[in-house]
PDB file of N, CA and C in Angstrom:
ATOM      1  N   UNK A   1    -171.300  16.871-108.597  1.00  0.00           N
ATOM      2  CA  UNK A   1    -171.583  16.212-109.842  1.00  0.00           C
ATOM      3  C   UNK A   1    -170.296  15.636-110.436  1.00  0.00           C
ATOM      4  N   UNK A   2    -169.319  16.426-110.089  1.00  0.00           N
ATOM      5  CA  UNK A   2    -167.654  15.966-110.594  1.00  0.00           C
ATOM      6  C   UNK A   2    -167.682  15.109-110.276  1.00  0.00           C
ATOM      7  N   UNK A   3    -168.023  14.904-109.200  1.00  0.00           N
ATOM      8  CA  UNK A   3    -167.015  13.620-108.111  1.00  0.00           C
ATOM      9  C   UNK A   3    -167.389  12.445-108.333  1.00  0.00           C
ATOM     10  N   UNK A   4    -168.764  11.960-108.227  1.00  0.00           N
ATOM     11  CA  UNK A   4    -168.643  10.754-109.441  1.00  0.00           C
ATOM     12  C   UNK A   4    -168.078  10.495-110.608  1.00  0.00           C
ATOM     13  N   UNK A   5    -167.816  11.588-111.458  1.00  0.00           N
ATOM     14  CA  UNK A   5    -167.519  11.521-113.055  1.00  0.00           C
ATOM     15  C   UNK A   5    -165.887  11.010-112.518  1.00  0.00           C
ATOM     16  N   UNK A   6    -165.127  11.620-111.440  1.00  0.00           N
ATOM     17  CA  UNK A   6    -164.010  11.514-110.744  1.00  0.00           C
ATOM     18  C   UNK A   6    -163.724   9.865-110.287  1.00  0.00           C
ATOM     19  N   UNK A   7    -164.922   9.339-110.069  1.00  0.00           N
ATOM     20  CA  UNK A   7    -164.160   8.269-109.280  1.00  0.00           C
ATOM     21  C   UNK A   7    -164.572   7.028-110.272  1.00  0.00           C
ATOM     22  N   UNK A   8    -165.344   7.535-111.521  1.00  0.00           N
ATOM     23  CA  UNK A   8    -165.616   6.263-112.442  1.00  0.00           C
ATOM     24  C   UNK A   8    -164.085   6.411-113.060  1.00  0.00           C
ATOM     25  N   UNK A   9    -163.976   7.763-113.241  1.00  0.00           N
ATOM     26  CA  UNK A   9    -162.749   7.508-114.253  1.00  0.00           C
ATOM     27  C   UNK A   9    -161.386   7.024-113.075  1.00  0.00           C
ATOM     28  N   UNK A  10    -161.278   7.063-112.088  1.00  0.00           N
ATOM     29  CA  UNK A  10    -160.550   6.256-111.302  1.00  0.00           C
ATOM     30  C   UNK A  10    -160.760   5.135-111.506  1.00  0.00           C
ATOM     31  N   UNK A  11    -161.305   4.439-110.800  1.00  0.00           N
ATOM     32  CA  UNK A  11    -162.187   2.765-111.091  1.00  0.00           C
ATOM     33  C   UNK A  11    -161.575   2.528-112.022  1.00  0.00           C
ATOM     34  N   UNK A  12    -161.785   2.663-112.780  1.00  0.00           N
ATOM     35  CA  UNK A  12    -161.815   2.501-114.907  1.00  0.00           C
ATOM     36  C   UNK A  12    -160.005   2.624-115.209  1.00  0.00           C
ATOM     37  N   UNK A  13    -159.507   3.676-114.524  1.00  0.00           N
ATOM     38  CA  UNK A  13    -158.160   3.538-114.195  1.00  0.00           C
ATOM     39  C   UNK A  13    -157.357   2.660-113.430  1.00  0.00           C
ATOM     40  N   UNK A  14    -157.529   2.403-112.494  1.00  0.00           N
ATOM     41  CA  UNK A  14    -157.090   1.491-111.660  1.00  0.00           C
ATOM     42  C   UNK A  14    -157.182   0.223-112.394  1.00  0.00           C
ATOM     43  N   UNK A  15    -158.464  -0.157-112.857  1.00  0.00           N
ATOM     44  CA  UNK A  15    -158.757  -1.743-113.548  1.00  0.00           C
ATOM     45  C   UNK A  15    -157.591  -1.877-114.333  1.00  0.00           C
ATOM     46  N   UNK A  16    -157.835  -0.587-115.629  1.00  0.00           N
ATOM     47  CA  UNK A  16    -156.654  -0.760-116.903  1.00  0.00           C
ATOM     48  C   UNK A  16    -155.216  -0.701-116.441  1.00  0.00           C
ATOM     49  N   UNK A  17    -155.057  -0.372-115.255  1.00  0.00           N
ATOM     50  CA  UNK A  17    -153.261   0.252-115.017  1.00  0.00           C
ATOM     51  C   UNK A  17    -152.902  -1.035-114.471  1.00  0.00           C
ATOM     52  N   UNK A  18    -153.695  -2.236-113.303  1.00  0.00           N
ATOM     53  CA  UNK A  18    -153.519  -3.287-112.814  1.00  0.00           C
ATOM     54  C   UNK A  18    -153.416  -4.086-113.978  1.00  0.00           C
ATOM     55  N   UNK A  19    -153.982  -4.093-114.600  1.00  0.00           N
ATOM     56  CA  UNK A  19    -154.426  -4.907-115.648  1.00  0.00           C
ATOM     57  C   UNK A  19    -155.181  -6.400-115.439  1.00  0.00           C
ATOM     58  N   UNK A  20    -156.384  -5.688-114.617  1.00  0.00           N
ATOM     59  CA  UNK A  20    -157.401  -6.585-113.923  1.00  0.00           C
ATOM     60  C   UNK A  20    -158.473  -6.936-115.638  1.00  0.00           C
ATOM     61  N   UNK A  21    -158.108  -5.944-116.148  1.00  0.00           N
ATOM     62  CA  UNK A  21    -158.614  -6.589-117.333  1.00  0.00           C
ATOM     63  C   UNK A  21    -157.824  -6.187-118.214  1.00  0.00           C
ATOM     64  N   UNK A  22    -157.886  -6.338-119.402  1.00  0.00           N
ATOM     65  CA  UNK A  22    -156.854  -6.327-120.407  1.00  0.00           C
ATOM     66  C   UNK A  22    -158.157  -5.964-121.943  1.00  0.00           C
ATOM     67  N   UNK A  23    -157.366  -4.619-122.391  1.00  0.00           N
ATOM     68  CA  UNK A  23    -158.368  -4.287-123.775  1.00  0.00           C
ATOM     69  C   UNK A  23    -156.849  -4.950-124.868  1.00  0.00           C
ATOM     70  N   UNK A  24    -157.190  -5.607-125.598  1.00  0.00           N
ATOM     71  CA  UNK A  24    -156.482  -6.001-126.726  1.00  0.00           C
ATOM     72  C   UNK A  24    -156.708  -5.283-128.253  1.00  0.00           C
ATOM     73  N   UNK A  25    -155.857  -3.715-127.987  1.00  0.00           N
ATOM     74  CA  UNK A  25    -156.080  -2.906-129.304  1.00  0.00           C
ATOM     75  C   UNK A  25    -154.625  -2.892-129.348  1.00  0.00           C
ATOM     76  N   UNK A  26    -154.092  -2.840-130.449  1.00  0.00           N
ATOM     77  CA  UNK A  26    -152.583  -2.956-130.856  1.00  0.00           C
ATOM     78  C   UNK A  26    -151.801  -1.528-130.829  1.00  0.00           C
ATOM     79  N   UNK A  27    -152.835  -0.041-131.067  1.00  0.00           N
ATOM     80  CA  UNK A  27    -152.384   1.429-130.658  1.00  0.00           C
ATOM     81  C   UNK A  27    -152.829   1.734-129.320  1.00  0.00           C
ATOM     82  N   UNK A  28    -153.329   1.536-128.491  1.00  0.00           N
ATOM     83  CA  UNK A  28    -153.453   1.819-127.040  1.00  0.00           C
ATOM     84  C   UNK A  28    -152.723   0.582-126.172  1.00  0.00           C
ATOM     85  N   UNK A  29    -152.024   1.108-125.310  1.00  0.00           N
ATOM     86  CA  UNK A  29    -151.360   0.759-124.372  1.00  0.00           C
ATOM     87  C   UNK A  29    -152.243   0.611-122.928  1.00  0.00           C
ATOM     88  N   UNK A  30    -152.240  -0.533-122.385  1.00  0.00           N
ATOM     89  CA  UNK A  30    -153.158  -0.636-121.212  1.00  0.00           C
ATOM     90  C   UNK A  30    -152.856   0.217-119.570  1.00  0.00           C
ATOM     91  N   UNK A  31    -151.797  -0.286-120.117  1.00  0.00           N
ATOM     92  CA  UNK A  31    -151.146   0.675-118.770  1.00  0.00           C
ATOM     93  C   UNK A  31    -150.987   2.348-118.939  1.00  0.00           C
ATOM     94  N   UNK A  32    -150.528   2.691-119.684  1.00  0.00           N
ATOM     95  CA  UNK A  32    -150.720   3.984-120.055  1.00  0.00           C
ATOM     96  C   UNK A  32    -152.204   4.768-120.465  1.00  0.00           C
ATOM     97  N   UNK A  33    -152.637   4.019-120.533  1.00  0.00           N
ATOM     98  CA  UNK A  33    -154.246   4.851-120.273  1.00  0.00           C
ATOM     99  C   UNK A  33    -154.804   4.172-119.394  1.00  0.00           C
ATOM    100  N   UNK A  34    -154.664   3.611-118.194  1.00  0.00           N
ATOM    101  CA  UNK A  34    -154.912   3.451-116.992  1.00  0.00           C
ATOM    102  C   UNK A  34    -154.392   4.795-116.480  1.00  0.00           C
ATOM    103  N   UNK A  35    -153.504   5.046-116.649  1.00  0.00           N
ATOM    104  CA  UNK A  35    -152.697   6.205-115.571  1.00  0.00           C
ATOM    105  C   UNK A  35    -153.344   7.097-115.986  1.00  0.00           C
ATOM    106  N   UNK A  36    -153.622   7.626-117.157  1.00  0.00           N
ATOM    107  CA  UNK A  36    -153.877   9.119-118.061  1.00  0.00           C
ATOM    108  C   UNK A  36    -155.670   9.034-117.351  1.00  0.00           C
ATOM    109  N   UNK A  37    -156.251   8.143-117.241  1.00  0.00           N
ATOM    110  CA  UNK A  37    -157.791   7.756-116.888  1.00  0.00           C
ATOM    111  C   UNK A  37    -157.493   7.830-115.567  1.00  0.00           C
ATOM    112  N   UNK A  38    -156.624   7.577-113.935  1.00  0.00           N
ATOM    113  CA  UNK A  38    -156.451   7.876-112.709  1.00  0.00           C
ATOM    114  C   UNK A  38    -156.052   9.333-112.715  1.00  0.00           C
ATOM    115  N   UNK A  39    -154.987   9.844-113.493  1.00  0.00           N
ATOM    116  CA  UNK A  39    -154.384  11.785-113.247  1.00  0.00           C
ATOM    117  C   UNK A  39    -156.253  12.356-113.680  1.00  0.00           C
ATOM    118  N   UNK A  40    -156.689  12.156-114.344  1.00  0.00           N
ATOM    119  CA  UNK A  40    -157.963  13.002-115.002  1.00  0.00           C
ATOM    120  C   UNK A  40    -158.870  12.584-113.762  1.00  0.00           C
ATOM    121  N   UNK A  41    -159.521  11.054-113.530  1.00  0.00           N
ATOM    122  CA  UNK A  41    -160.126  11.008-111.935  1.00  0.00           C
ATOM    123  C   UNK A  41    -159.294  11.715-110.764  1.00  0.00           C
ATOM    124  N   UNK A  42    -158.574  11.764-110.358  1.00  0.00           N
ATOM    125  CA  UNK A  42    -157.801  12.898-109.202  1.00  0.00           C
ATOM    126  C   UNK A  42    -158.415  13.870-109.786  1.00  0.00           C
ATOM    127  N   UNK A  43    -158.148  14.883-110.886  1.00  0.00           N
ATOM    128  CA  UNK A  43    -158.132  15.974-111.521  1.00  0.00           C
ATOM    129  C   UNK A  43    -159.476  16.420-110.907  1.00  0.00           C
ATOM    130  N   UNK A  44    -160.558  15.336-111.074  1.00  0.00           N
ATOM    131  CA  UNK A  44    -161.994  15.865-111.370  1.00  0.00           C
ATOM    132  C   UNK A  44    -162.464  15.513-110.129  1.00  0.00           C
ATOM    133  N   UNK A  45    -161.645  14.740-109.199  1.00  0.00           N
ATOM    134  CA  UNK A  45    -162.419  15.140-107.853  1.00  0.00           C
ATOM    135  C   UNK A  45    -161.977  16.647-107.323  1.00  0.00           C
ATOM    136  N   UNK A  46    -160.746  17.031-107.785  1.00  0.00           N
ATOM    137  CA  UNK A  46    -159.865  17.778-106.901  1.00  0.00           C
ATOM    138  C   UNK A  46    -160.451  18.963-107.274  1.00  0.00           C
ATOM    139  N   UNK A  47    -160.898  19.193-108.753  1.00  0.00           N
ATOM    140  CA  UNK A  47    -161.821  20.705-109.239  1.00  0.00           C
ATOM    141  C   UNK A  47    -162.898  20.629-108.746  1.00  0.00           C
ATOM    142  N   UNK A  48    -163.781  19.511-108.829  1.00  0.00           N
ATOM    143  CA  UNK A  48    -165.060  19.578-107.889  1.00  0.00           C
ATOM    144  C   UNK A  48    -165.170  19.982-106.569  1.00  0.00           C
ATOM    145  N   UNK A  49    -164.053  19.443-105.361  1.00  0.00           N
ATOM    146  CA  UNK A  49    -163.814  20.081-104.165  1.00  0.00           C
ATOM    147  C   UNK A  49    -163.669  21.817-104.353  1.00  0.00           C
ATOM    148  N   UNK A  50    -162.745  22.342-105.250  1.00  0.00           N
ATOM    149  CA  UNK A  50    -162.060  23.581-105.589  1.00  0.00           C
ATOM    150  C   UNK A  50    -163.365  24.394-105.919  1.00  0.00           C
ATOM    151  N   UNK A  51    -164.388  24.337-106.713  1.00  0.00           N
ATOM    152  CA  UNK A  51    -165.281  24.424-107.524  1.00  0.00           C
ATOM    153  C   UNK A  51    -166.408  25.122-106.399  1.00  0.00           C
ATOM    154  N   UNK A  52    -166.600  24.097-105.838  1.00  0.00           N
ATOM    155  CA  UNK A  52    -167.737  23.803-105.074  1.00  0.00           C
ATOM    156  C   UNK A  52    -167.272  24.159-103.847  1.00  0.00           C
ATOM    157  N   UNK A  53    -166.659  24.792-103.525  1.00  0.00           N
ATOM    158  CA  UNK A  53    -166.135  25.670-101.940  1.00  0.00           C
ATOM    159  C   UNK A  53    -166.643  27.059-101.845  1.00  0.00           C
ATOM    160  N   UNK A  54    -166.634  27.478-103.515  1.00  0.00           N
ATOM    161  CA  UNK A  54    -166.870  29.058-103.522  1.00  0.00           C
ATOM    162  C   UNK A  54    -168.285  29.118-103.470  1.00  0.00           C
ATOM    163  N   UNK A  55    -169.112  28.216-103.686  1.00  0.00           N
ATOM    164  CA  UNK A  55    -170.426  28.154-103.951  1.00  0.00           C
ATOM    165  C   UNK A  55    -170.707  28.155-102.522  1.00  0.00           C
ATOM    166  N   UNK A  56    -170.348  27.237-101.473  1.00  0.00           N
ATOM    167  CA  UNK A  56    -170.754  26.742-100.675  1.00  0.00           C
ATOM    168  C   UNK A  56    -170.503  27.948 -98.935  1.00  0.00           C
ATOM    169  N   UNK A  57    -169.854  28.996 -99.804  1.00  0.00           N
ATOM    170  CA  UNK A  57    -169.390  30.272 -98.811  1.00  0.00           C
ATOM    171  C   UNK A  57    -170.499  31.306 -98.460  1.00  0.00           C
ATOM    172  N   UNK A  58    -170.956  31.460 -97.352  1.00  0.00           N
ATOM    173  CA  UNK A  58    -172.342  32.729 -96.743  1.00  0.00           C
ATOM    174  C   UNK A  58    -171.267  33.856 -97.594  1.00  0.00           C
ATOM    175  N   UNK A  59    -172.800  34.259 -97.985  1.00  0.00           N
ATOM    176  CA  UNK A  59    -172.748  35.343 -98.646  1.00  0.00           C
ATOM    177  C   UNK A  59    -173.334  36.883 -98.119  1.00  0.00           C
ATOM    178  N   UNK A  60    -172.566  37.978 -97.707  1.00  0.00           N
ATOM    179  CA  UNK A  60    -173.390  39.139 -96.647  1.00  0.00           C
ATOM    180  C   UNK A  60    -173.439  40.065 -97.556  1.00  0.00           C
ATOM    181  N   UNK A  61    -174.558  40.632 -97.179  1.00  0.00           N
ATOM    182  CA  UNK A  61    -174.872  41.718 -98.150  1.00  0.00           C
ATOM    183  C   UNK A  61    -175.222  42.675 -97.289  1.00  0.00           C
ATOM    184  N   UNK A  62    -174.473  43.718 -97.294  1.00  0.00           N
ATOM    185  CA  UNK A  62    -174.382  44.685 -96.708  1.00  0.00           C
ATOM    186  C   UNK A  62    -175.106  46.018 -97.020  1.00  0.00           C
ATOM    187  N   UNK A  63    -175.944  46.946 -96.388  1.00  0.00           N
ATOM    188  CA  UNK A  63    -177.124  48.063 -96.763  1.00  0.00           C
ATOM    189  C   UNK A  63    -176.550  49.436 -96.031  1.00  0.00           C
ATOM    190  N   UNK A  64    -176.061  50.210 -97.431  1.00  0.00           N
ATOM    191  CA  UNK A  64    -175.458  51.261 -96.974  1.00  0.00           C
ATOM    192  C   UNK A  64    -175.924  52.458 -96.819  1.00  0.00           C
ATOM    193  N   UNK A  65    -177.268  52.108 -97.088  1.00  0.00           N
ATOM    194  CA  UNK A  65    -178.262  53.377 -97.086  1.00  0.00           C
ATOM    195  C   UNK A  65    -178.192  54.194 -95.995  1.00  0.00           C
ATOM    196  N   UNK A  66    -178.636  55.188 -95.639  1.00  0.00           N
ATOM    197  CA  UNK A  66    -178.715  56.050 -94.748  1.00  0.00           C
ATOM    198  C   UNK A  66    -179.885  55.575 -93.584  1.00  0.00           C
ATOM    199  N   UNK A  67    -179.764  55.674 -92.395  1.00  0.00           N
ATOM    200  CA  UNK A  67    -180.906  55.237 -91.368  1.00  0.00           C
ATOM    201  C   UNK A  67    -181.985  56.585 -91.483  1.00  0.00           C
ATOM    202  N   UNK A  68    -183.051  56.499 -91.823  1.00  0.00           N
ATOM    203  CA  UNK A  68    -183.823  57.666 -91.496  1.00  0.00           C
ATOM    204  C   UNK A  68    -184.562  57.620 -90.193  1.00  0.00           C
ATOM    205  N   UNK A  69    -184.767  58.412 -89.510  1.00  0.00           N
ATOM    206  CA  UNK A  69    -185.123  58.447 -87.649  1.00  0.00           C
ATOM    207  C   UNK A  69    -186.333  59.081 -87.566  1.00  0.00           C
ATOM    208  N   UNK A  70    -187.407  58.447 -87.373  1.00  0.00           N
ATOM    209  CA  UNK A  70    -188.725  59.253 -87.282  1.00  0.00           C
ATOM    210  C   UNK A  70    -189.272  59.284 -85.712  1.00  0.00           C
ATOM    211  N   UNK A  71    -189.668  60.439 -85.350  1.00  0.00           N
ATOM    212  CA  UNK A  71    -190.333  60.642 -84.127  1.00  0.00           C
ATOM    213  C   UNK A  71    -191.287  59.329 -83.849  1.00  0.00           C
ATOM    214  N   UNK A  72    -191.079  59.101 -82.634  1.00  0.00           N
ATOM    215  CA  UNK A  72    -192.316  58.115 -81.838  1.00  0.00           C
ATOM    216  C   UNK A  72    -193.497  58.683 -81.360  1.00  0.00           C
ATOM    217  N   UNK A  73    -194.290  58.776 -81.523  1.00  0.00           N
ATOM    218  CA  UNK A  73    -195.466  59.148 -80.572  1.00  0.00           C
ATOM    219  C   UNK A  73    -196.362  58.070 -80.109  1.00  0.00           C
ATOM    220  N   UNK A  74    -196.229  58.647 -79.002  1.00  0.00           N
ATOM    221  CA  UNK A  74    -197.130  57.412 -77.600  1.00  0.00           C
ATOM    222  C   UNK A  74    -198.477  58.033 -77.402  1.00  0.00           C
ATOM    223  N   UNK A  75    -199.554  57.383 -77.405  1.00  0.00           N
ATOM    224  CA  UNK A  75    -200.611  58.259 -76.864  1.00  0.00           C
ATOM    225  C   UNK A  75    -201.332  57.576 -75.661  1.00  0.00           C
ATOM    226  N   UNK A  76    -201.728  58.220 -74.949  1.00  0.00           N
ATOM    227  CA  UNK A  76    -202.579  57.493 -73.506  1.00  0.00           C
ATOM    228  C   UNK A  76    -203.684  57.865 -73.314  1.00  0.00           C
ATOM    229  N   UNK A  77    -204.571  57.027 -72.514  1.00  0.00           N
ATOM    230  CA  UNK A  77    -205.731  57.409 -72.485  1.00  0.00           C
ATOM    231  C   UNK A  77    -206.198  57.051 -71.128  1.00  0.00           C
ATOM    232  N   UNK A  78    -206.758  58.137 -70.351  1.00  0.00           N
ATOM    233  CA  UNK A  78    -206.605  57.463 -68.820  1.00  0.00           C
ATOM    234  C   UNK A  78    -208.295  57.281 -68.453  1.00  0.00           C
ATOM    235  N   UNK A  79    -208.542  56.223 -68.230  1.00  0.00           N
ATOM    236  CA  UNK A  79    -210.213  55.614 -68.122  1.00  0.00           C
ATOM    237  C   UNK A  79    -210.594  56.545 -67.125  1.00  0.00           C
ATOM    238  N   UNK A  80    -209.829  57.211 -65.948  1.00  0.00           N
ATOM    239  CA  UNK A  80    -211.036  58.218 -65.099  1.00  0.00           C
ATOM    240  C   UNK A  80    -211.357  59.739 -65.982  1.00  0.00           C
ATOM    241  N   UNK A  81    -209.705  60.029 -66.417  1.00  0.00           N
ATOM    242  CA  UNK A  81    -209.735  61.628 -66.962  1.00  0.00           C
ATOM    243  C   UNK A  81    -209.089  61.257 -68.022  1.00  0.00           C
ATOM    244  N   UNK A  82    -210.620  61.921 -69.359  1.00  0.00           N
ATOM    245  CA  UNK A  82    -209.992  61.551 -70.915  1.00  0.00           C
ATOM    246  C   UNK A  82    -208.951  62.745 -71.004  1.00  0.00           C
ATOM    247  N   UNK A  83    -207.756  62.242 -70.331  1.00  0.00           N
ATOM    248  CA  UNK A  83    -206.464  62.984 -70.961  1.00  0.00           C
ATOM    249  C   UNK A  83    -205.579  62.536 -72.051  1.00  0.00           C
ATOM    250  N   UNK A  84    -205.533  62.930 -73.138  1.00  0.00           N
ATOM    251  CA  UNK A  84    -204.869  62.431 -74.124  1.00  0.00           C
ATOM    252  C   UNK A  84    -203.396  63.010 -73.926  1.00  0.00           C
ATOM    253  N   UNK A  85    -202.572  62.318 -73.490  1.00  0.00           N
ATOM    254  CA  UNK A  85    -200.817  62.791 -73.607  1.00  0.00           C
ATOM    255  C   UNK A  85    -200.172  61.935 -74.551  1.00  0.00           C
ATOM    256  N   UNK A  86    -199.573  63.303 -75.013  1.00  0.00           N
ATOM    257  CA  UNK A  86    -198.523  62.897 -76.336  1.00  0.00           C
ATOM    258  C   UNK A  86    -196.976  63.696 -76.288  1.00  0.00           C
ATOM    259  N   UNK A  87    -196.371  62.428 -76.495  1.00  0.00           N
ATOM    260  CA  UNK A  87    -195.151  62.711 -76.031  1.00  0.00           C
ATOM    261  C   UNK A  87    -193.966  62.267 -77.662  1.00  0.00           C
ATOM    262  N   UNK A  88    -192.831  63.191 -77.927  1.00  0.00           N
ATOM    263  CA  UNK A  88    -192.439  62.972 -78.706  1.00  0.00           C
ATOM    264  C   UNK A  88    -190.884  62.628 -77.698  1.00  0.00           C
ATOM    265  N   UNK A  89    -190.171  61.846 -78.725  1.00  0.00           N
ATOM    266  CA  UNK A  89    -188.882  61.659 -78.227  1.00  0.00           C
ATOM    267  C   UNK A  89    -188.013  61.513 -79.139  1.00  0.00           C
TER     268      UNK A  89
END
């Protein structure tokens, strides 16, 4: 979301610092708020990169609970002789 806000105020800098256009106010200086409008675009791409790295990191979440282990039981059933075997392990 920075990074546009970053590169208008570049743009917008660059114009005023070239002086591709010219604002005619007698307390602002064109060139000097060209520059102050390019350091703040750098600024706001460079926090947006910074910003948006920590967000963009896998996050593990780790389960420290105890494993609880429960017996298996298998049961069989044999179609000639109803033997039921049960086996624990």
């Amino acid at each position: 979301m920075y990074i546009g806000l970053g590169i208008v105020l570049l743009v917008l800098g660059l114009i005023l610092a070239f002086d591709v256009i010219t604002v005619d106010l007698s307390y602002v200086n064109d060139q000097a708020l060209g520059v102050i409008l390019i350091v703040c675009g750098v600024l706001a791409i460079v926090l947006s990169f910074a910003i948006s790295d920590r967000y963009r990191r896998r996050r593990v979440v780790v389960d420290d609970r105890p494993v609880v282990e429960r017996p298996v039981v298998e049961r069989r059933t044999v179609a000639d002789d109803p033997i039921v075997e049960e086996r624990r392990y």
